[in-house]
PDB file of N, CA and C in Angstrom:
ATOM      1  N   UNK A   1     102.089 103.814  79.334  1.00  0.00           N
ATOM      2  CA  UNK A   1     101.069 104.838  79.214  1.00  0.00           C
ATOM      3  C   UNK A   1     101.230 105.821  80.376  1.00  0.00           C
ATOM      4  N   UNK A   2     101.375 107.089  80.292  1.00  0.00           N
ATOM      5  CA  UNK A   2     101.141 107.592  81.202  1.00  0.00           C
ATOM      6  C   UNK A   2     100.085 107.689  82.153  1.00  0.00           C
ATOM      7  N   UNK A   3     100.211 108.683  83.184  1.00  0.00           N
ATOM      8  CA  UNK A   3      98.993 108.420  84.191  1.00  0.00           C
ATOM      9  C   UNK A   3      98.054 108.985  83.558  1.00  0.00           C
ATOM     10  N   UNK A   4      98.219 110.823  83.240  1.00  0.00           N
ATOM     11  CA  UNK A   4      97.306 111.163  82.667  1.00  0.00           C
ATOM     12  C   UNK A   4      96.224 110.514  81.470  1.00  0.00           C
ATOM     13  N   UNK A   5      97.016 109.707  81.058  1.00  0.00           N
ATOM     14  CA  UNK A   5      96.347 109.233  79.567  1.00  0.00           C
ATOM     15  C   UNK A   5      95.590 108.073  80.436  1.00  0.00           C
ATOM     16  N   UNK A   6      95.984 107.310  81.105  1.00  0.00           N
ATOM     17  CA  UNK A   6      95.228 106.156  81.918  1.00  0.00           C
ATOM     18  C   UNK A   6      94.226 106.632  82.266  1.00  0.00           C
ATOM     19  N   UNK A   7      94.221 108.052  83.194  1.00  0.00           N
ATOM     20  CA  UNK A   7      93.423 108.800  83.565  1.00  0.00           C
ATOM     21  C   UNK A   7      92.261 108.834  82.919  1.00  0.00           C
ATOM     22  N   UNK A   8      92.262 109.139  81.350  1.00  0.00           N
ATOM     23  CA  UNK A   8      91.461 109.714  80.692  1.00  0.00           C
ATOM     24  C   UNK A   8      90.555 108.375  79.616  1.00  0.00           C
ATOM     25  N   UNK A   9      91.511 107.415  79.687  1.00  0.00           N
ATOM     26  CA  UNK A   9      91.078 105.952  79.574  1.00  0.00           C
ATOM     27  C   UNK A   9      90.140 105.544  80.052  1.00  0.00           C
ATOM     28  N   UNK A  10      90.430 105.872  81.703  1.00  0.00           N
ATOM     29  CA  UNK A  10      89.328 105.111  82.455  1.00  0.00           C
ATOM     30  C   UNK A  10      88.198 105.807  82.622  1.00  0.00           C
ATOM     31  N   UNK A  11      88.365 107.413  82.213  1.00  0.00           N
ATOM     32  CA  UNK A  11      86.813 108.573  82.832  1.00  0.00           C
ATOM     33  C   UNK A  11      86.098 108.435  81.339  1.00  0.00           C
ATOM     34  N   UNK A  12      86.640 107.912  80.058  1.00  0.00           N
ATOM     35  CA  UNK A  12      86.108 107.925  78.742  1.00  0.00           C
ATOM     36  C   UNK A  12      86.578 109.270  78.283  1.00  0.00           C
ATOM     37  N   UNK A  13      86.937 110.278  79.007  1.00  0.00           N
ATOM     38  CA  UNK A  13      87.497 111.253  78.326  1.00  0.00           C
ATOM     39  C   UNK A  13      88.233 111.457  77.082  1.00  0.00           C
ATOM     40  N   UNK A  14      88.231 112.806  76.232  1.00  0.00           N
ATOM     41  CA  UNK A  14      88.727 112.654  75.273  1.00  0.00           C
ATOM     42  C   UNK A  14      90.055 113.884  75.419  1.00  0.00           C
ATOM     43  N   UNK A  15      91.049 114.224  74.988  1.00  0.00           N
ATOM     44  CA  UNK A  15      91.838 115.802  74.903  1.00  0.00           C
ATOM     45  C   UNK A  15      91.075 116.465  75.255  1.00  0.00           C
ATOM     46  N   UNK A  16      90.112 116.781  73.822  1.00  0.00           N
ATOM     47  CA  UNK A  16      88.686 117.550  73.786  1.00  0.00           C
ATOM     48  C   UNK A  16      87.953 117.824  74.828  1.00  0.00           C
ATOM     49  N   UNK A  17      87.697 116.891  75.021  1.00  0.00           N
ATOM     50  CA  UNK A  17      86.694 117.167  76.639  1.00  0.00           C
ATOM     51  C   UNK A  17      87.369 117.653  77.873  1.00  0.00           C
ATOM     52  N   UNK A  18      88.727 117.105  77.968  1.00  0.00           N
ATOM     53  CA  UNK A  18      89.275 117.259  79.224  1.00  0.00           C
ATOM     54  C   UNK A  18      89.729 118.957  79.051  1.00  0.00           C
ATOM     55  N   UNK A  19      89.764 119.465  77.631  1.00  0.00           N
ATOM     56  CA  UNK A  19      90.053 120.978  77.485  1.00  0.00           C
ATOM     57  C   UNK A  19      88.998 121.616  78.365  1.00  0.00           C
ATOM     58  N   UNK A  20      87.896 120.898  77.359  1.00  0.00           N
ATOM     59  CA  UNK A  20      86.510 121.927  78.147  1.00  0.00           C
ATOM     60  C   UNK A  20      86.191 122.080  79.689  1.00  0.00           C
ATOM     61  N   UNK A  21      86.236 120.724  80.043  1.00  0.00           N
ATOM     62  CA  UNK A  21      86.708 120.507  81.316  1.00  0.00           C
ATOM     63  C   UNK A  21      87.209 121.370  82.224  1.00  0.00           C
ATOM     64  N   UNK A  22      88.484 121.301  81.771  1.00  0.00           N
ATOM     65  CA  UNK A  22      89.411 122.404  83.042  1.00  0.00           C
ATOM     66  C   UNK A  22      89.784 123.561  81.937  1.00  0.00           C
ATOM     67  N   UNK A  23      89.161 123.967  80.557  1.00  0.00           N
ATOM     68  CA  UNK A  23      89.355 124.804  80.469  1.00  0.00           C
ATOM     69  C   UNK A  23      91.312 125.407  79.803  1.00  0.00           C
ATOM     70  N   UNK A  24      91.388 124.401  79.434  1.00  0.00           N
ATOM     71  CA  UNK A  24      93.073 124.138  79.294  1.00  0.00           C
ATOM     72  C   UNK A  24      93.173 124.089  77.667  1.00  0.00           C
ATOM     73  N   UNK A  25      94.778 124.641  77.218  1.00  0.00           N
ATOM     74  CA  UNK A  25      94.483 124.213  75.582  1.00  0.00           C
ATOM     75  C   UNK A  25      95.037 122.478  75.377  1.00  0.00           C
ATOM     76  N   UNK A  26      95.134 122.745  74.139  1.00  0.00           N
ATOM     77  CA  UNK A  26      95.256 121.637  73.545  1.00  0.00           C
ATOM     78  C   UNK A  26      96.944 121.716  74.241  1.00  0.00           C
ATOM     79  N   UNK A  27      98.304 122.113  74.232  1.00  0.00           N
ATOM     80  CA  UNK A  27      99.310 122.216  74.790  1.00  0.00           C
ATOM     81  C   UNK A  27      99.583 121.892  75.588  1.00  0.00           C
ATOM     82  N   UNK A  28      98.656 122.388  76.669  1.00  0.00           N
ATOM     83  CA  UNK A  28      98.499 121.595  78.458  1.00  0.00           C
ATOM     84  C   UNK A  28      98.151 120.339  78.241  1.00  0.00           C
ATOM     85  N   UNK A  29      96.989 120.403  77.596  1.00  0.00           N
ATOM     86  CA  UNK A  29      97.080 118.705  77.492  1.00  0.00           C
ATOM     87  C   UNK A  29      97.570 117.433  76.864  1.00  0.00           C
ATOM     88  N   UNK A  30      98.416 117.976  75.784  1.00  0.00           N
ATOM     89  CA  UNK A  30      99.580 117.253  75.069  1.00  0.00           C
ATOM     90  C   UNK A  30     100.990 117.168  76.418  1.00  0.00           C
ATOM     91  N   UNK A  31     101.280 118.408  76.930  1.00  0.00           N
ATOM     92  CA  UNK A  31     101.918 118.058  77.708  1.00  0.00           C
ATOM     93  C   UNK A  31     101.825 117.127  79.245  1.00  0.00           C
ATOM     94  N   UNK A  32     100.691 117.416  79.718  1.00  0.00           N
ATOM     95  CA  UNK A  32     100.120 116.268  80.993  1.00  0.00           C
ATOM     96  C   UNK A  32      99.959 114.965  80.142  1.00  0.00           C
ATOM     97  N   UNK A  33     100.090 114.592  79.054  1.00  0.00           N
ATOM     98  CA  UNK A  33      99.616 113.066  78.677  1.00  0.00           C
ATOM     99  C   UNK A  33     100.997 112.674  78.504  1.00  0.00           C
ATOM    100  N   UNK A  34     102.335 113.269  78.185  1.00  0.00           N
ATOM    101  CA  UNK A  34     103.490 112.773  78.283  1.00  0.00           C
ATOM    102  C   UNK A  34     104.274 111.708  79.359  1.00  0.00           C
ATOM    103  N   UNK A  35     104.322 110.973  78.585  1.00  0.00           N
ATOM    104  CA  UNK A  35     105.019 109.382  80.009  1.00  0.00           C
ATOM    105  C   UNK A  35     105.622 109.846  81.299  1.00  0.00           C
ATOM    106  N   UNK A  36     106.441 111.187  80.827  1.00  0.00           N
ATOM    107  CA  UNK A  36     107.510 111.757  82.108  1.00  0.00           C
ATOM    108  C   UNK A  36     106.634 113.245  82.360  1.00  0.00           C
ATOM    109  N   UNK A  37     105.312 113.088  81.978  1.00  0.00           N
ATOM    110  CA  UNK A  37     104.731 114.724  82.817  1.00  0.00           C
ATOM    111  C   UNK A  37     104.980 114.440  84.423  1.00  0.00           C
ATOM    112  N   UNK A  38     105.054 115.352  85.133  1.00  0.00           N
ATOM    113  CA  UNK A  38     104.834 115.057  86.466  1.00  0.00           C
ATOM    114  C   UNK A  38     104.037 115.822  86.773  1.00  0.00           C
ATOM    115  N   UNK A  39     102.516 115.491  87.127  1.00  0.00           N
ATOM    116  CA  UNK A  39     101.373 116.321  87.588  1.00  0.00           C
ATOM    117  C   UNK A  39     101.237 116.729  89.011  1.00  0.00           C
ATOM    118  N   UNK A  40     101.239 117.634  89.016  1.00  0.00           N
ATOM    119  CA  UNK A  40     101.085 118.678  90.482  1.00  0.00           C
ATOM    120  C   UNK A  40      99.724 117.974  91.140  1.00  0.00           C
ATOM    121  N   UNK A  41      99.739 118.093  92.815  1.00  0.00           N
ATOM    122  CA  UNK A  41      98.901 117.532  93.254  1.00  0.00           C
ATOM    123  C   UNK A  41      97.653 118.332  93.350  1.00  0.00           C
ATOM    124  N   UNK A  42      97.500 119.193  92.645  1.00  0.00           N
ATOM    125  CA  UNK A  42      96.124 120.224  92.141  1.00  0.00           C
ATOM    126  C   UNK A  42      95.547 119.662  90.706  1.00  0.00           C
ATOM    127  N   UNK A  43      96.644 119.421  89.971  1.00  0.00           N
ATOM    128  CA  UNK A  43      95.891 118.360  89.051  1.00  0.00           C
ATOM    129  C   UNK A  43      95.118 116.990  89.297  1.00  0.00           C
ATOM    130  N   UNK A  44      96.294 116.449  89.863  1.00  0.00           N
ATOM    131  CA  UNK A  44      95.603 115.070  90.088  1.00  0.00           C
ATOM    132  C   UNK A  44      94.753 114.788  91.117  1.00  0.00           C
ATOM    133  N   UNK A  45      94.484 115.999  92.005  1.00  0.00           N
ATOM    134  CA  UNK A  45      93.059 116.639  92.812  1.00  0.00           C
ATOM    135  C   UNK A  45      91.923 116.507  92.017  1.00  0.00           C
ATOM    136  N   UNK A  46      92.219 117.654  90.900  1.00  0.00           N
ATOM    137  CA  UNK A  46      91.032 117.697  89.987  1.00  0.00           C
ATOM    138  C   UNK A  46      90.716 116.378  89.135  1.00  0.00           C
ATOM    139  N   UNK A  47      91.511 115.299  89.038  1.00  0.00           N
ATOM    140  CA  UNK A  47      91.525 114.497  88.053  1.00  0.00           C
ATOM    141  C   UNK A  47      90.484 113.184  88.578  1.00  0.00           C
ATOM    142  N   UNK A  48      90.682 113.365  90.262  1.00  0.00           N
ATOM    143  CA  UNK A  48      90.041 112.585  91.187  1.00  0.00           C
ATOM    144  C   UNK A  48      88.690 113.281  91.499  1.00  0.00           C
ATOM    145  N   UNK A  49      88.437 114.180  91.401  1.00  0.00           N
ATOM    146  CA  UNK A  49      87.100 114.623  91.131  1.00  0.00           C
ATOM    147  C   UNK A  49      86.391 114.261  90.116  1.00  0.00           C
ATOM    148  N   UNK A  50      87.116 114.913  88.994  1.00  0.00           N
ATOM    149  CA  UNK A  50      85.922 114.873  87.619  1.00  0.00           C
ATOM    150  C   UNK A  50      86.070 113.019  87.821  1.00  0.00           C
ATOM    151  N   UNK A  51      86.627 112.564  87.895  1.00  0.00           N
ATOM    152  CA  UNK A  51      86.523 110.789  88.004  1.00  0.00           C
ATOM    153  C   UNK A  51      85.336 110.327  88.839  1.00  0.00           C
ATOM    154  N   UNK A  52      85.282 111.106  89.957  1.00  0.00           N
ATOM    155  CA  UNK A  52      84.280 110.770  91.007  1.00  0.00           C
ATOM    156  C   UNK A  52      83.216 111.316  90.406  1.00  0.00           C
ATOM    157  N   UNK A  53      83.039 112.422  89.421  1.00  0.00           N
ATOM    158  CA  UNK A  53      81.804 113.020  89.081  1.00  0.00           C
ATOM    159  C   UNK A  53      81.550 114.173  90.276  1.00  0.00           C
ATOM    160  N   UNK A  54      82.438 114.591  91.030  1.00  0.00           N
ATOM    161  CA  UNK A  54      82.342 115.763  91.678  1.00  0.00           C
ATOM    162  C   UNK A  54      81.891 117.188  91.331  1.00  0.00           C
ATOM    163  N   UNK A  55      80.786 117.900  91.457  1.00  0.00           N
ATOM    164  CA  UNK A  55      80.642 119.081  90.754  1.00  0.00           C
ATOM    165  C   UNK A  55      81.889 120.214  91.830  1.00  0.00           C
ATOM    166  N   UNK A  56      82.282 121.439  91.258  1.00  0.00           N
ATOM    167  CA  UNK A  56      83.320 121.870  91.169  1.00  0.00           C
ATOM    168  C   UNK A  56      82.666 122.752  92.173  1.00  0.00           C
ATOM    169  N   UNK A  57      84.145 122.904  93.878  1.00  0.00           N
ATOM    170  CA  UNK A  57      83.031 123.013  95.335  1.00  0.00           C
ATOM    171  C   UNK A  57      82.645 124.490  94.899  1.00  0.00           C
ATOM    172  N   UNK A  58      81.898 124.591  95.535  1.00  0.00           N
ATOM    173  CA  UNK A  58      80.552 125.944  96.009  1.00  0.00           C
ATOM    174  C   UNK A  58      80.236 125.276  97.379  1.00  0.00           C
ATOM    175  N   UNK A  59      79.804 126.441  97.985  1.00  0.00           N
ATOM    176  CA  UNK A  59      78.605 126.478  99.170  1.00  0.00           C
ATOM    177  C   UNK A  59      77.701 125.813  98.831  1.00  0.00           C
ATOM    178  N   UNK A  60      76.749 125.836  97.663  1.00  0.00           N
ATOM    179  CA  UNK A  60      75.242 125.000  97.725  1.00  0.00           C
ATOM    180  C   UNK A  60      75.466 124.145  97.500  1.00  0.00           C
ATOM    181  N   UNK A  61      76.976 123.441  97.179  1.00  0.00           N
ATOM    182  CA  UNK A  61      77.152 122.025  96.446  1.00  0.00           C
ATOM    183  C   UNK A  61      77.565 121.367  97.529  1.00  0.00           C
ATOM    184  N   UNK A  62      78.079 121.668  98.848  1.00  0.00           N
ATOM    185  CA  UNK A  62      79.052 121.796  99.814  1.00  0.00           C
ATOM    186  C   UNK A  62      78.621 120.249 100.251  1.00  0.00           C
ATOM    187  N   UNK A  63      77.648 119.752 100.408  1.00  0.00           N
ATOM    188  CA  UNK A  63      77.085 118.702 100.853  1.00  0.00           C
ATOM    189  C   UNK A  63      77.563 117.475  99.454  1.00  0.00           C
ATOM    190  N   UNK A  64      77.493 117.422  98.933  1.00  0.00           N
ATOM    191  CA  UNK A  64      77.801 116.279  98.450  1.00  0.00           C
ATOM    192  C   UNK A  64      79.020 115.979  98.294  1.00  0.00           C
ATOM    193  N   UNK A  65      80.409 116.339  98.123  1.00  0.00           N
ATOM    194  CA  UNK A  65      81.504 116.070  98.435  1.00  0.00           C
ATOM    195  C   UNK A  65      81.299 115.513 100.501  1.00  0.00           C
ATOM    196  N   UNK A  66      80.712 116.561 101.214  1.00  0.00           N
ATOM    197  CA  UNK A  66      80.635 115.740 102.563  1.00  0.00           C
ATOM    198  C   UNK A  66      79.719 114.707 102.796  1.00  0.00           C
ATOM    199  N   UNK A  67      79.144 114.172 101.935  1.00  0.00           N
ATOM    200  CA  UNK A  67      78.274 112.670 102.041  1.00  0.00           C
ATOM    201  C   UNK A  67      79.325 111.811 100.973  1.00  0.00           C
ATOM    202  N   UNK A  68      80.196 111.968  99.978  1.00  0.00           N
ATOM    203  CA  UNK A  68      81.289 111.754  99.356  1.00  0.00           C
ATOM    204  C   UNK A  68      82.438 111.132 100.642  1.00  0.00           C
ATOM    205  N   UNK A  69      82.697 111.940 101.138  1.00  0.00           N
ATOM    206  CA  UNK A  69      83.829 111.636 101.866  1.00  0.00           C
ATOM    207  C   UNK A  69      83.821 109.961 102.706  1.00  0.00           C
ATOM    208  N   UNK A  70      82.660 109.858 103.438  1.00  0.00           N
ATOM    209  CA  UNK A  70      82.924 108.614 104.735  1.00  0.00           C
ATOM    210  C   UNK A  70      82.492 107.470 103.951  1.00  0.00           C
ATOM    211  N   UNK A  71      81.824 107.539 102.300  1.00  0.00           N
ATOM    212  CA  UNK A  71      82.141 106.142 101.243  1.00  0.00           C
ATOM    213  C   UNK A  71      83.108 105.768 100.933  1.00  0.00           C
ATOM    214  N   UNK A  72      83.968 107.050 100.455  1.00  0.00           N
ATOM    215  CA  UNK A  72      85.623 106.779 100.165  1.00  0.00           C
ATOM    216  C   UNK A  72      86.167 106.466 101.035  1.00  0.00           C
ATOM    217  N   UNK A  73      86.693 106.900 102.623  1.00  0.00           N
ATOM    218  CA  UNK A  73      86.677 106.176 103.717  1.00  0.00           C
ATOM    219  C   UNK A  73      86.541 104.934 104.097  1.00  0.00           C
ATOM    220  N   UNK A  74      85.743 104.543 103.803  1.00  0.00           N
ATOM    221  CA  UNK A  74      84.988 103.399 103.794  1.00  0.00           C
ATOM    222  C   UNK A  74      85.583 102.006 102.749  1.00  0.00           C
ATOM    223  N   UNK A  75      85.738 102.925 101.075  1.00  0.00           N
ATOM    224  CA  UNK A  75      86.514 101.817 100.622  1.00  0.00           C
ATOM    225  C   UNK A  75      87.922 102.197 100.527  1.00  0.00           C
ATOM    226  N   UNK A  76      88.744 102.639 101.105  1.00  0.00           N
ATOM    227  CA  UNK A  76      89.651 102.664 101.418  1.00  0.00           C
ATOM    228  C   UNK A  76      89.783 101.633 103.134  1.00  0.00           C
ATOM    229  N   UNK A  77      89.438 101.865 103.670  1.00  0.00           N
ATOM    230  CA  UNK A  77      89.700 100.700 104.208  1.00  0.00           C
ATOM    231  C   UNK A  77      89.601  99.364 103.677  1.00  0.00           C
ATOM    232  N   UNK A  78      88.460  99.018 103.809  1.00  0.00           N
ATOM    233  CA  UNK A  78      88.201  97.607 103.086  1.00  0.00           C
ATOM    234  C   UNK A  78      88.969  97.261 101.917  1.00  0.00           C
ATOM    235  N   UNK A  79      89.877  98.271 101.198  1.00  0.00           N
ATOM    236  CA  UNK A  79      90.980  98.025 100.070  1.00  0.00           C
ATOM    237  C   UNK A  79      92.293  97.866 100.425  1.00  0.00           C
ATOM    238  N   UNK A  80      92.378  98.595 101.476  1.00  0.00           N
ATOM    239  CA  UNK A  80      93.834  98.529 102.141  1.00  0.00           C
ATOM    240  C   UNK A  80      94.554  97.327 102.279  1.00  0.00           C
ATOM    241  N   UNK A  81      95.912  97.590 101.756  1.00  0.00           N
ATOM    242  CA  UNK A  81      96.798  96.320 102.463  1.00  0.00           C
ATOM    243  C   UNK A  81      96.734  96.321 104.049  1.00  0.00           C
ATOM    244  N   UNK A  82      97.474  95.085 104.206  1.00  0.00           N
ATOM    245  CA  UNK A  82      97.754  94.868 105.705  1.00  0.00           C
ATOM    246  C   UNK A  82      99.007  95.603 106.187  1.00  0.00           C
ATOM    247  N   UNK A  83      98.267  96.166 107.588  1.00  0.00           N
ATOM    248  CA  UNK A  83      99.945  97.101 108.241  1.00  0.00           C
ATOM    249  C   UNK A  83     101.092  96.778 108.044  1.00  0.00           C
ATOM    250  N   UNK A  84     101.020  94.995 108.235  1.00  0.00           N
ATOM    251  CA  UNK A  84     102.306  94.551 108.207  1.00  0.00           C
ATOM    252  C   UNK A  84     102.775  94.323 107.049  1.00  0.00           C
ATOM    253  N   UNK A  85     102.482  94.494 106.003  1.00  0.00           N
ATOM    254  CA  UNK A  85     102.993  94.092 104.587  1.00  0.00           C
ATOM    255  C   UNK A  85     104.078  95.738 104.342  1.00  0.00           C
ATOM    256  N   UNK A  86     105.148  94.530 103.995  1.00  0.00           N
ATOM    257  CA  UNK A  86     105.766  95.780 103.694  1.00  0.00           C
ATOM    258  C   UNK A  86     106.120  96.195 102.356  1.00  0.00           C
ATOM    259  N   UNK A  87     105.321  95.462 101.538  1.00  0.00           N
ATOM    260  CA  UNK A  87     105.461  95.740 100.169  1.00  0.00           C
ATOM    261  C   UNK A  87     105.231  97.131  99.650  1.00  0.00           C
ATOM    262  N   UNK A  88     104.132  98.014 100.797  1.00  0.00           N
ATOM    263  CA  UNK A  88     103.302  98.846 100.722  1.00  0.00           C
ATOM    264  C   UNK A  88     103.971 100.463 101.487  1.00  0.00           C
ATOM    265  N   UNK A  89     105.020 100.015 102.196  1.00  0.00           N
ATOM    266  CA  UNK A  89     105.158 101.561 102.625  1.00  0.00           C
ATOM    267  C   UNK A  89     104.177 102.175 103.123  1.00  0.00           C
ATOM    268  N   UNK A  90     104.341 103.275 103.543  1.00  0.00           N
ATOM    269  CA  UNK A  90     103.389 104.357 104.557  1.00  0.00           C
ATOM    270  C   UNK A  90     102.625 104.608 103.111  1.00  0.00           C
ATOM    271  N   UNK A  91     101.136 103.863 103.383  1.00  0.00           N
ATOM    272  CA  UNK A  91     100.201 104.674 102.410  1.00  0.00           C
ATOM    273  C   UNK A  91      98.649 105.167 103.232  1.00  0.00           C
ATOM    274  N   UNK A  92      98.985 105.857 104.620  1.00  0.00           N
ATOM    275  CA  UNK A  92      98.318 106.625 104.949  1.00  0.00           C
ATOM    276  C   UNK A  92      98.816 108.027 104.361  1.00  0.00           C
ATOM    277  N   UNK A  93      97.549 108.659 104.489  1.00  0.00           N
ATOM    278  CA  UNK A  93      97.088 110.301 103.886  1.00  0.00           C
ATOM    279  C   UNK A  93      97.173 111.166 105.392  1.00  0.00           C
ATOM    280  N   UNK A  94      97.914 111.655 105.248  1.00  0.00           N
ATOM    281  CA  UNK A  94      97.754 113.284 106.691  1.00  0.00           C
ATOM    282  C   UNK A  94      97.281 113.819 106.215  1.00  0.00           C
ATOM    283  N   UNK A  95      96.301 114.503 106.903  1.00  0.00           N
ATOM    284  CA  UNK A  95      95.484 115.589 106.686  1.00  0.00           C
ATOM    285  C   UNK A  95      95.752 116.751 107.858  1.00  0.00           C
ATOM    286  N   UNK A  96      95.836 117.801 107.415  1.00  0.00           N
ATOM    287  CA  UNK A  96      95.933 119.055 108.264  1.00  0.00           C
ATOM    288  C   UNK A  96      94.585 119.085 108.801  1.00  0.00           C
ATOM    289  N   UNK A  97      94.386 119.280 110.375  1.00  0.00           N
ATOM    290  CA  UNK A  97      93.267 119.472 111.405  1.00  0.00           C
ATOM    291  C   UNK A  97      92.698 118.314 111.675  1.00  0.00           C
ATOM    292  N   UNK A  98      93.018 117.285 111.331  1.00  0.00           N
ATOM    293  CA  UNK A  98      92.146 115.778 111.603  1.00  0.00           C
ATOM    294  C   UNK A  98      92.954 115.132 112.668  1.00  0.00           C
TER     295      UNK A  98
END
């Protein structure tokens, strides 16, 4: 299965919805559900939002993505493998200015 389609598995999403969604045709989204799509990390940005139930940022919304952030934080640690496992490779995130 691809990711996208997993994707849309797990949010209950339908094509349909995910059109309305981001606004995409039916094409875009025949093509992102393909086994070998490779989704840009602006997609799978957005894909981790609408999953989280993120409303789409603004200024007046600005606060709940930043009360969002130090939960995810949060289970990301407590999910993490151990440093020393090396099954896992570098799966820290850089962030520019942090």
């Amino acid at each position: 299965m691809s990711i996208f389609k997993d994707w849309m598995a797990r949010t209950g999403l339908t094509p349909k919805t995910v059109q309305e969604h981001f606004g995409v045709s039916h094409n875009v989204t025949w093509e992102l559900g393909k086994d070998d799509a490779k989704l840009d990390l602006r997609t799978r940005l957005a894909m981790s939002a609408v999953a989280a139930g993120l409303m789409p940022w603004a200024p007046e919304n600005a606060h709940e993505a930043e009360a969002v952030r130090p939960v995810v934080e949060a289970i990301r640690k407590a999910l993490a493998p151990p440093d020393d496992d090396p099954r896992y490779g570098d799966t820290s995130l850089e962030r520019s200015g942090s």
